[in-house]
PDB file of N, CA and C in Angstrom:
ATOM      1  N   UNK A   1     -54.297  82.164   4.970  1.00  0.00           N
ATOM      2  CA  UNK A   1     -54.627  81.433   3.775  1.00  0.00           C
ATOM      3  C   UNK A   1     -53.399  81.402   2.870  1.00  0.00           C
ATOM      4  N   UNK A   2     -53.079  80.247   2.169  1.00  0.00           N
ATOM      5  CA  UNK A   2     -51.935  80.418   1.583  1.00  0.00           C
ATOM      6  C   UNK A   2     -52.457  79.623  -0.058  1.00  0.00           C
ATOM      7  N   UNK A   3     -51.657  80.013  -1.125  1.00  0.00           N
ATOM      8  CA  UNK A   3     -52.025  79.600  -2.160  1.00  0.00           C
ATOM      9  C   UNK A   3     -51.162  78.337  -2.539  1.00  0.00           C
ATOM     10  N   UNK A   4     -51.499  77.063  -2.435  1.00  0.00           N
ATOM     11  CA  UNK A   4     -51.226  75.732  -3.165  1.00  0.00           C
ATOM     12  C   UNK A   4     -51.019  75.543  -4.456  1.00  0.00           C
ATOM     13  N   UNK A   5     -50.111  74.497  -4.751  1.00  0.00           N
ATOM     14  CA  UNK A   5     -50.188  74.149  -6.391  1.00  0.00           C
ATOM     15  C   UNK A   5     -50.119  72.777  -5.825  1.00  0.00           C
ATOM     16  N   UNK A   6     -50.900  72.082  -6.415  1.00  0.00           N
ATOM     17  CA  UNK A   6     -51.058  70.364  -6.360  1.00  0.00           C
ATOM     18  C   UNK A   6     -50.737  69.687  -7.695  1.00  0.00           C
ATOM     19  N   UNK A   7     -49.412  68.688  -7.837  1.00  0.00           N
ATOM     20  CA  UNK A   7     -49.083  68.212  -8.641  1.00  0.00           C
ATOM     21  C   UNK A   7     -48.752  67.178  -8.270  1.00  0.00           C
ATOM     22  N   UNK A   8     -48.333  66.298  -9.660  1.00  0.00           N
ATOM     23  CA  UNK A   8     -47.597  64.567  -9.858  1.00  0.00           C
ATOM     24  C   UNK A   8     -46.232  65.098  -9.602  1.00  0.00           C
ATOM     25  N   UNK A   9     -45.116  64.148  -9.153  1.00  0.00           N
ATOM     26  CA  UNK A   9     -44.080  64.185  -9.466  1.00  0.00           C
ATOM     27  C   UNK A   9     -43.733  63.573 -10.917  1.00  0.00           C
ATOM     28  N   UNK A  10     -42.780  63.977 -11.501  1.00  0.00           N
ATOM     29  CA  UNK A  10     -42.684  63.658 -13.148  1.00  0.00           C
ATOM     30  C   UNK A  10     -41.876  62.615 -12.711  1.00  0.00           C
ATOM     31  N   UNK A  11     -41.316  61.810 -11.779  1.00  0.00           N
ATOM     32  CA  UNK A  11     -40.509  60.754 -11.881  1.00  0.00           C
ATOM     33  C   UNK A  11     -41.242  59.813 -11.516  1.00  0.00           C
ATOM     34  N   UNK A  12     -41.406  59.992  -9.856  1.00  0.00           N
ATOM     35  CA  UNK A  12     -42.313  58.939  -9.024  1.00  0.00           C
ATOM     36  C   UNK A  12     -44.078  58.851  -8.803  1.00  0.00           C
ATOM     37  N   UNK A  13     -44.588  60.102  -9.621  1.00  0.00           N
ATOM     38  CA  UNK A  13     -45.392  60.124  -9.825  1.00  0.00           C
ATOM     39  C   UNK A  13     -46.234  60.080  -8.157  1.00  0.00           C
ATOM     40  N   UNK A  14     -46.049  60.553  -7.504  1.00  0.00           N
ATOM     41  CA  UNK A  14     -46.589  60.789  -5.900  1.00  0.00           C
ATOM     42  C   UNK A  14     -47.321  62.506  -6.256  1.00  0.00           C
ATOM     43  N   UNK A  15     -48.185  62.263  -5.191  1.00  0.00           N
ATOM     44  CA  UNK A  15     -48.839  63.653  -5.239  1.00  0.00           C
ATOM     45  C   UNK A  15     -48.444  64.393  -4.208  1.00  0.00           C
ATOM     46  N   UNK A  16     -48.064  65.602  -4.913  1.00  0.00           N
ATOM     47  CA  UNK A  16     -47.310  66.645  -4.220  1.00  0.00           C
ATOM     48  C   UNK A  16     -48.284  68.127  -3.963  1.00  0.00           C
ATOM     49  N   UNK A  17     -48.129  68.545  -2.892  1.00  0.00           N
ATOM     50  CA  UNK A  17     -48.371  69.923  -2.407  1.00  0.00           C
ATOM     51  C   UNK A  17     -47.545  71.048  -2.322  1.00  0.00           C
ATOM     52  N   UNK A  18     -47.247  71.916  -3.300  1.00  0.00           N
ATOM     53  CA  UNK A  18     -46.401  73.052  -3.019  1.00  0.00           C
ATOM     54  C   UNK A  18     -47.037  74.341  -3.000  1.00  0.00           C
ATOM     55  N   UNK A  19     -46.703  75.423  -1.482  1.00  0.00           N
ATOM     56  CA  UNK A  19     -47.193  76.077  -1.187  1.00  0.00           C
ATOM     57  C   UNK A  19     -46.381  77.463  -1.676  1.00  0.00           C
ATOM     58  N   UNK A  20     -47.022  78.451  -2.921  1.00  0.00           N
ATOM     59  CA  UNK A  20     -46.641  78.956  -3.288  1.00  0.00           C
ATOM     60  C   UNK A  20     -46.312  80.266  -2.662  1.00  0.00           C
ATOM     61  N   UNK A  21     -47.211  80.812  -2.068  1.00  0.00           N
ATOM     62  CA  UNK A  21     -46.693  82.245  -0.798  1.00  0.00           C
ATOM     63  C   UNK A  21     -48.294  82.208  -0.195  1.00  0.00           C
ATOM     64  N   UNK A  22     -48.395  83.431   0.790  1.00  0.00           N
ATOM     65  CA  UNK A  22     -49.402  83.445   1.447  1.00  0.00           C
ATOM     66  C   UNK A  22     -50.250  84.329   0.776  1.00  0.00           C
ATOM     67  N   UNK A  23     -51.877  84.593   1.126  1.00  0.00           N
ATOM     68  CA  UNK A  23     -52.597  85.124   0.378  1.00  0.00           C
ATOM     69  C   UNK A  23     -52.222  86.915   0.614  1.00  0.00           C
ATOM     70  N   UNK A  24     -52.427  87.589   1.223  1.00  0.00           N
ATOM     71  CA  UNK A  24     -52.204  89.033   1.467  1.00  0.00           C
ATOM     72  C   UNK A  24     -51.128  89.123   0.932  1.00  0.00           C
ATOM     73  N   UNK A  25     -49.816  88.764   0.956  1.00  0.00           N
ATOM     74  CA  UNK A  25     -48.644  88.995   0.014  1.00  0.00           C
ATOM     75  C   UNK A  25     -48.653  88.944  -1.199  1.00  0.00           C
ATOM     76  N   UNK A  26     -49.116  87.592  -1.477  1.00  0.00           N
ATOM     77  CA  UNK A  26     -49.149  87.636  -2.834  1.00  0.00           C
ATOM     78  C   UNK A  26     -50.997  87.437  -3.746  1.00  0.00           C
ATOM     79  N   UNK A  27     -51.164  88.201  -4.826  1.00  0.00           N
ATOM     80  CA  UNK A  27     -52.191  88.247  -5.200  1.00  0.00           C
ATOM     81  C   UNK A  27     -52.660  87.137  -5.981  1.00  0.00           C
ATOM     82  N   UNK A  28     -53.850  87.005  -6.308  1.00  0.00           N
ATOM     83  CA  UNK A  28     -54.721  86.108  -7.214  1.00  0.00           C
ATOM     84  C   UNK A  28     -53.472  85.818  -8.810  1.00  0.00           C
ATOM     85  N   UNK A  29     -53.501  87.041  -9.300  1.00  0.00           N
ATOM     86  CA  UNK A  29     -52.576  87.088 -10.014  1.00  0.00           C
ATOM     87  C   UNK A  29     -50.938  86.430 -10.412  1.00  0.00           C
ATOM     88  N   UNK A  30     -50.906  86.720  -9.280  1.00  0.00           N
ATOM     89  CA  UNK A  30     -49.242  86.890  -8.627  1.00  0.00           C
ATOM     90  C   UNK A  30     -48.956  84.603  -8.805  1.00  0.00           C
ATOM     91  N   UNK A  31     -49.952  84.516  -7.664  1.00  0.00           N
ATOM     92  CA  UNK A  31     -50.230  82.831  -7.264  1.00  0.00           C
ATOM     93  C   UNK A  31     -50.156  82.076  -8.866  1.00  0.00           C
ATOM     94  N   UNK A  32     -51.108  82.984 -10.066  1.00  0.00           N
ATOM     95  CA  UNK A  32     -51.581  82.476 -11.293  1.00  0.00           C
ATOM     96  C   UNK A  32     -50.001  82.122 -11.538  1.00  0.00           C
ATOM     97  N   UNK A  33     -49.594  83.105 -11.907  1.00  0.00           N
ATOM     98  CA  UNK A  33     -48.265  83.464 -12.387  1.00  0.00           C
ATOM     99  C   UNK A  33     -47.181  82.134 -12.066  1.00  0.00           C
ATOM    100  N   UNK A  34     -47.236  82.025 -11.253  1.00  0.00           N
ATOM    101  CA  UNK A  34     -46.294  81.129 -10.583  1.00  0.00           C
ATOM    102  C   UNK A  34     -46.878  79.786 -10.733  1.00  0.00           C
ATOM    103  N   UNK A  35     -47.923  79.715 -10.824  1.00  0.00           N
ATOM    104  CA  UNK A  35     -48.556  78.520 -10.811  1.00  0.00           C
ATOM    105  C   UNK A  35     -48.119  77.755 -12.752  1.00  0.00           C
ATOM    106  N   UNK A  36     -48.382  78.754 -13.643  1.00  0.00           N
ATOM    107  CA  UNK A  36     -47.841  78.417 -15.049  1.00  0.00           C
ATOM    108  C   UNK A  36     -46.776  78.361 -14.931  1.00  0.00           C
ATOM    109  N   UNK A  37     -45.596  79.034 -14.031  1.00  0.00           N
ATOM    110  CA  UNK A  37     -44.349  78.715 -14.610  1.00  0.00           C
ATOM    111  C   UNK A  37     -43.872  77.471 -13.957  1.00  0.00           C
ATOM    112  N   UNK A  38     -44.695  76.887 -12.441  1.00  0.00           N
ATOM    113  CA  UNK A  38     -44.175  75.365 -12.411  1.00  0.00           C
ATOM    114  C   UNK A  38     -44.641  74.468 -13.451  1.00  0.00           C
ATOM    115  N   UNK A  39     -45.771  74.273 -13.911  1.00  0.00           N
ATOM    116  CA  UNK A  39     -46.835  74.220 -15.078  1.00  0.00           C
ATOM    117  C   UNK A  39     -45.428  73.663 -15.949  1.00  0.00           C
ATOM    118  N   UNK A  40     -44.845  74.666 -16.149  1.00  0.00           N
ATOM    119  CA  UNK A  40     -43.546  75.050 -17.302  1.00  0.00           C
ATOM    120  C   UNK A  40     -42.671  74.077 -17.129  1.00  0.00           C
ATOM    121  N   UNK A  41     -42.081  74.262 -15.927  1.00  0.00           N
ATOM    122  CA  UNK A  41     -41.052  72.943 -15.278  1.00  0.00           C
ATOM    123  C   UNK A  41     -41.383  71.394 -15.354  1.00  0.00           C
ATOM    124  N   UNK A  42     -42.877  71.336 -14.262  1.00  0.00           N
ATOM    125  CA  UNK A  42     -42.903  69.940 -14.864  1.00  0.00           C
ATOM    126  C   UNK A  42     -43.062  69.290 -16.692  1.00  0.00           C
ATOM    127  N   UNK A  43     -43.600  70.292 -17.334  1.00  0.00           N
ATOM    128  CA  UNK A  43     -43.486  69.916 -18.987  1.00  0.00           C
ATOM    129  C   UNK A  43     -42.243  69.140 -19.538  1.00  0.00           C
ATOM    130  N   UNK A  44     -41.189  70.115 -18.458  1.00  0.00           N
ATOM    131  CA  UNK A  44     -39.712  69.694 -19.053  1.00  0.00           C
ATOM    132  C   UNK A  44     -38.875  68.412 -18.021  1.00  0.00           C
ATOM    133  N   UNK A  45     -39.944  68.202 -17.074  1.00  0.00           N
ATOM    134  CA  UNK A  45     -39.616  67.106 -16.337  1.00  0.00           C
ATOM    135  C   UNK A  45     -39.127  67.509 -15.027  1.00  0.00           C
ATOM    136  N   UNK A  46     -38.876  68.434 -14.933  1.00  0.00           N
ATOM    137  CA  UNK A  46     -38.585  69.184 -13.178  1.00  0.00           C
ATOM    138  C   UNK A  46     -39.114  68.958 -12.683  1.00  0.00           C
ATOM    139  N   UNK A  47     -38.854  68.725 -11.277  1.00  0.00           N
ATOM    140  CA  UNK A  47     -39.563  68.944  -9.597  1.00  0.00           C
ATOM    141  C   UNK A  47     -39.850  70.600  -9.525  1.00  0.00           C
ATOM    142  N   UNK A  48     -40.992  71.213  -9.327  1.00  0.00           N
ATOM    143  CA  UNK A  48     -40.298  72.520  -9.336  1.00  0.00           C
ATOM    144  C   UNK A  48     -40.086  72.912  -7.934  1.00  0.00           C
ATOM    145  N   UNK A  49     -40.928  71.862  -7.049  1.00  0.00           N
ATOM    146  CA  UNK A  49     -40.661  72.186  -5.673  1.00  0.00           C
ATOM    147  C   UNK A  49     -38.974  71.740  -5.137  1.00  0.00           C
ATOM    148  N   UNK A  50     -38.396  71.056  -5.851  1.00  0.00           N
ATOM    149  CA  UNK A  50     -37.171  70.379  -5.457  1.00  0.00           C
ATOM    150  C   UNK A  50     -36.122  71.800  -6.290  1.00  0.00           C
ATOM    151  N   UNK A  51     -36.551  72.155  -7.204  1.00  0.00           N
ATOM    152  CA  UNK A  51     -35.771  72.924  -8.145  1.00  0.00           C
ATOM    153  C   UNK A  51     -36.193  74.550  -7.095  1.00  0.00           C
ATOM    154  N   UNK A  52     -36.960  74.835  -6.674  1.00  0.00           N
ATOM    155  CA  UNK A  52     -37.105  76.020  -5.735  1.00  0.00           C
ATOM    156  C   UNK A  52     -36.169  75.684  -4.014  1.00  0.00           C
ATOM    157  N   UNK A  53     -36.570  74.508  -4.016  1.00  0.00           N
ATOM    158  CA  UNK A  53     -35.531  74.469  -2.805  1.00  0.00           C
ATOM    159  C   UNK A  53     -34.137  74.618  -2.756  1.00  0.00           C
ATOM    160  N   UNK A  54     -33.523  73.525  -4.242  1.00  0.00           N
ATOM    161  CA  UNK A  54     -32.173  73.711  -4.784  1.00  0.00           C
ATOM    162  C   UNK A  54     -31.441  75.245  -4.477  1.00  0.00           C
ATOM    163  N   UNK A  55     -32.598  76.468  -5.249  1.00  0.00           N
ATOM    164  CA  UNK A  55     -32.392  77.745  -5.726  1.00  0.00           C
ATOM    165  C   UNK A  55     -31.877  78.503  -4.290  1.00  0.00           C
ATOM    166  N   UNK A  56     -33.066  78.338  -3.159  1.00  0.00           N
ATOM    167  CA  UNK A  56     -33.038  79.013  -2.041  1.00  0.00           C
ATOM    168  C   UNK A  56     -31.472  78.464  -1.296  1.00  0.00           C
ATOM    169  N   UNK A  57     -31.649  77.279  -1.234  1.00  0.00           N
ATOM    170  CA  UNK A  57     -30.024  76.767  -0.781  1.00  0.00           C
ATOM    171  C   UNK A  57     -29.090  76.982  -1.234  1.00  0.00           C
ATOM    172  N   UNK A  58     -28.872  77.837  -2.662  1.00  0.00           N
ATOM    173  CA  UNK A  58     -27.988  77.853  -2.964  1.00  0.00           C
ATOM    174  C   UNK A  58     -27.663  79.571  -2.753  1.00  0.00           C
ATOM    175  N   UNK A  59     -28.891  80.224  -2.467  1.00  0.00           N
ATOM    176  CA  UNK A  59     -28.865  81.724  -2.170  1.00  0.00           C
ATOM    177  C   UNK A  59     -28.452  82.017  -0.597  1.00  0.00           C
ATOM    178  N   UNK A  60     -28.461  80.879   0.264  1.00  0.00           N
ATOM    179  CA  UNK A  60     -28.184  80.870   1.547  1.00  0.00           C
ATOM    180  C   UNK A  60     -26.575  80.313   1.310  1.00  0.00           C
ATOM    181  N   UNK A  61     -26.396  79.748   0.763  1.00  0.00           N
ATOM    182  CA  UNK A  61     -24.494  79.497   0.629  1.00  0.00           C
ATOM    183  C   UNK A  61     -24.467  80.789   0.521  1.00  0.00           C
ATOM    184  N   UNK A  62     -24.673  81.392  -0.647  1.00  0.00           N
ATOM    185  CA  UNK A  62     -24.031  82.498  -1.153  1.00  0.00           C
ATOM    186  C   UNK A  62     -23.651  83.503   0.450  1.00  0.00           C
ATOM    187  N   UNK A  63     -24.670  83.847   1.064  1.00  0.00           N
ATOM    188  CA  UNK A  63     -24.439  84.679   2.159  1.00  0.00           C
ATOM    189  C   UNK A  63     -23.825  83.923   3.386  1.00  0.00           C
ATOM    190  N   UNK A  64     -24.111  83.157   3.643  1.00  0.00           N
ATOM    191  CA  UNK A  64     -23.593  82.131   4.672  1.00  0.00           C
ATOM    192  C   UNK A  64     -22.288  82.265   5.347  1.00  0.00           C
ATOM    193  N   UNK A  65     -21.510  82.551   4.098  1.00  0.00           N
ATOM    194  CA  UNK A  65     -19.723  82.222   4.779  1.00  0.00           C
ATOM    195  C   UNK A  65     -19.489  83.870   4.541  1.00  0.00           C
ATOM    196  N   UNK A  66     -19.883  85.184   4.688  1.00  0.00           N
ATOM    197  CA  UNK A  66     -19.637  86.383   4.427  1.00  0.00           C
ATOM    198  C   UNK A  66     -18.577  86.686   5.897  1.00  0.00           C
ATOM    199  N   UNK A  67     -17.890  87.934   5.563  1.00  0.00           N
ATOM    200  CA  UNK A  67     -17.162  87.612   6.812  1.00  0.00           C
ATOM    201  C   UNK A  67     -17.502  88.539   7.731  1.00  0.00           C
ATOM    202  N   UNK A  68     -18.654  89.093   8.227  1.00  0.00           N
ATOM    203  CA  UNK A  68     -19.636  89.161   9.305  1.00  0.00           C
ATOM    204  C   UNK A  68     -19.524  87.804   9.834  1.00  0.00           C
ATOM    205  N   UNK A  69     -20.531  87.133   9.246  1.00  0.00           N
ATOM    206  CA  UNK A  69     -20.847  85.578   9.694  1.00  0.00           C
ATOM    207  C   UNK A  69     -19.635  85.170   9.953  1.00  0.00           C
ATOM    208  N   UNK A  70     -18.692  84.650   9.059  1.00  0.00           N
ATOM    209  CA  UNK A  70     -17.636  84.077   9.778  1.00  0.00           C
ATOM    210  C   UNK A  70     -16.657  84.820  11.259  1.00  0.00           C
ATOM    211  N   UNK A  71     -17.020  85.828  10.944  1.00  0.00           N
ATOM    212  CA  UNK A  71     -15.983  86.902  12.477  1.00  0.00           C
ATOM    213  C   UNK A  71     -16.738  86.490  13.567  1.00  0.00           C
ATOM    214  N   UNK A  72     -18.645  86.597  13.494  1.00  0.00           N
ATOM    215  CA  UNK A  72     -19.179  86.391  14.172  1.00  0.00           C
ATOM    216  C   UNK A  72     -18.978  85.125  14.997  1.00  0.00           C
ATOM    217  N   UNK A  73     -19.088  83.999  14.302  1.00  0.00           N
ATOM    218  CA  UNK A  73     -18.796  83.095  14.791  1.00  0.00           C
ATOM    219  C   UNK A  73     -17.195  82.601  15.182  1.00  0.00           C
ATOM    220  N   UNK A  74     -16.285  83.141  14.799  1.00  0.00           N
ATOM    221  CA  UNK A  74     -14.932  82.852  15.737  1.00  0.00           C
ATOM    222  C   UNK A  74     -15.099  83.493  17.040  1.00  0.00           C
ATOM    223  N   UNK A  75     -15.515  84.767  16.681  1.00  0.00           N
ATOM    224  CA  UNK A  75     -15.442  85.381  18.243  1.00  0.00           C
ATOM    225  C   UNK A  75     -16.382  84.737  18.904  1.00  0.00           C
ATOM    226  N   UNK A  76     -17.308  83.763  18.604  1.00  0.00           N
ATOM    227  CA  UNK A  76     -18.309  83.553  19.622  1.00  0.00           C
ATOM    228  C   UNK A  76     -17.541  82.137  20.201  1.00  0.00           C
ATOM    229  N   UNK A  77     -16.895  81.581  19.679  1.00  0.00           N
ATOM    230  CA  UNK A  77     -15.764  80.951  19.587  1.00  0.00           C
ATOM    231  C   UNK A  77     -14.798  81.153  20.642  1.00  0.00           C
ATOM    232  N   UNK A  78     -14.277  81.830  20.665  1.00  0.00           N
ATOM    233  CA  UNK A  78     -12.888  82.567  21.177  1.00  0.00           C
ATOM    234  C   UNK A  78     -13.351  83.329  22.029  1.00  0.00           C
ATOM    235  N   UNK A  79     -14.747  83.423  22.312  1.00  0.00           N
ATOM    236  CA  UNK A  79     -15.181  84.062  23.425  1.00  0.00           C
ATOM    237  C   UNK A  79     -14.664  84.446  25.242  1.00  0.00           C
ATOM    238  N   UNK A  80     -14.688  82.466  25.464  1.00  0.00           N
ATOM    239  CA  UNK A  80     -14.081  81.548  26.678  1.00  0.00           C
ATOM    240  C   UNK A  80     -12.636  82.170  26.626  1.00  0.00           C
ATOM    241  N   UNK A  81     -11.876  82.316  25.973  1.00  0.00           N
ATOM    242  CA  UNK A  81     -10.498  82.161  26.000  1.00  0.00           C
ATOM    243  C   UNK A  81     -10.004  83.771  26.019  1.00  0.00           C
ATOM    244  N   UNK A  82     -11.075  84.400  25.910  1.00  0.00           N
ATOM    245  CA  UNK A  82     -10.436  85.394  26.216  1.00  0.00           C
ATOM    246  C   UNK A  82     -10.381  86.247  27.517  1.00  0.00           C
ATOM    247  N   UNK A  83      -8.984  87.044  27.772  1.00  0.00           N
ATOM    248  CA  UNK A  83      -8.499  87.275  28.919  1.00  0.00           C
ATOM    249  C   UNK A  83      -9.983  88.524  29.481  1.00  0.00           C
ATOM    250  N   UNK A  84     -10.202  88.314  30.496  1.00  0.00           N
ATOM    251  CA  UNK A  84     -10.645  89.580  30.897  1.00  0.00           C
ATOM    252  C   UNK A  84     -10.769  91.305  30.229  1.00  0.00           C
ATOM    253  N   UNK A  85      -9.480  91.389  30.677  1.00  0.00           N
ATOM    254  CA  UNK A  85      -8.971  93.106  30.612  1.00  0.00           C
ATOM    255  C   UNK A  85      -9.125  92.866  29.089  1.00  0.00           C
ATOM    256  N   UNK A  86      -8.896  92.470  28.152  1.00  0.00           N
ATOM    257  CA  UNK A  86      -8.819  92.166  26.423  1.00  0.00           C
ATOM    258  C   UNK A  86     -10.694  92.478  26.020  1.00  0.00           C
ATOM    259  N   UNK A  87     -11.027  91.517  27.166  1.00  0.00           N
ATOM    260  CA  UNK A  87     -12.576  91.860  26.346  1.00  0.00           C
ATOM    261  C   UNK A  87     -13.447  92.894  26.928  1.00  0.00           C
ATOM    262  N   UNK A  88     -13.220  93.902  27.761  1.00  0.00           N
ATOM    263  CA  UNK A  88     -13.586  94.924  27.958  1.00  0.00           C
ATOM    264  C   UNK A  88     -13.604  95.893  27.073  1.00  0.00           C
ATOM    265  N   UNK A  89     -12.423  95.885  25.737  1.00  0.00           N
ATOM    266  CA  UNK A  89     -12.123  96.487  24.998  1.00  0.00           C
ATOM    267  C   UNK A  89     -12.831  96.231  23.500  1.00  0.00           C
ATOM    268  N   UNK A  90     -13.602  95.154  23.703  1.00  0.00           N
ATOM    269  CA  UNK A  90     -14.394  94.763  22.523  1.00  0.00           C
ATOM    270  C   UNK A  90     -15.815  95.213  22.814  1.00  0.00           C
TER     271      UNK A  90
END
């Protein structure tokens, strides 16, 4: 079961479904909560579903290029090209 917020878009005015978290995670409460503060957003003319996606994409840049991730991926890279006896040692 997951908790919904059903709204207008403040521009195009289409009806929107945004699914706020699932029920066992988050409580009656919890759902309320969140539900006033999109409440909040569209007042001021926000998407809040477009403005939550914005947020998350921009928290996935943040980690994205770390240089785990980037090592990871050269060596997966540079995998082919490497000599034998060299990658025994990795």
């Amino acid at each position: 079961m997951q908790w919904n917020f059903n709204y207008r878009h403040p521009v195009t005015k289409n009806l929107i479904s945004m699914t706020l978290d699932s029920y066992p995670e988050v409580s009656l409460a919890q759902a309320r909560k969140k539900t006033v503060e999109a409440r909040e957003l569209l007042a001021q003319g926000i998407d809040p579903k477009a403005q939550r996606n914005e947020l998350q994409e921009a928290k996935r840049a943040e980690t994205e290029h770390t240089f785990e991730n980037v090592a990871t991926a050269w060596l997966e890279l540079k995998k082919d090209s490497v000599t034998p006896a060299y990658a025994e040692d990795i």
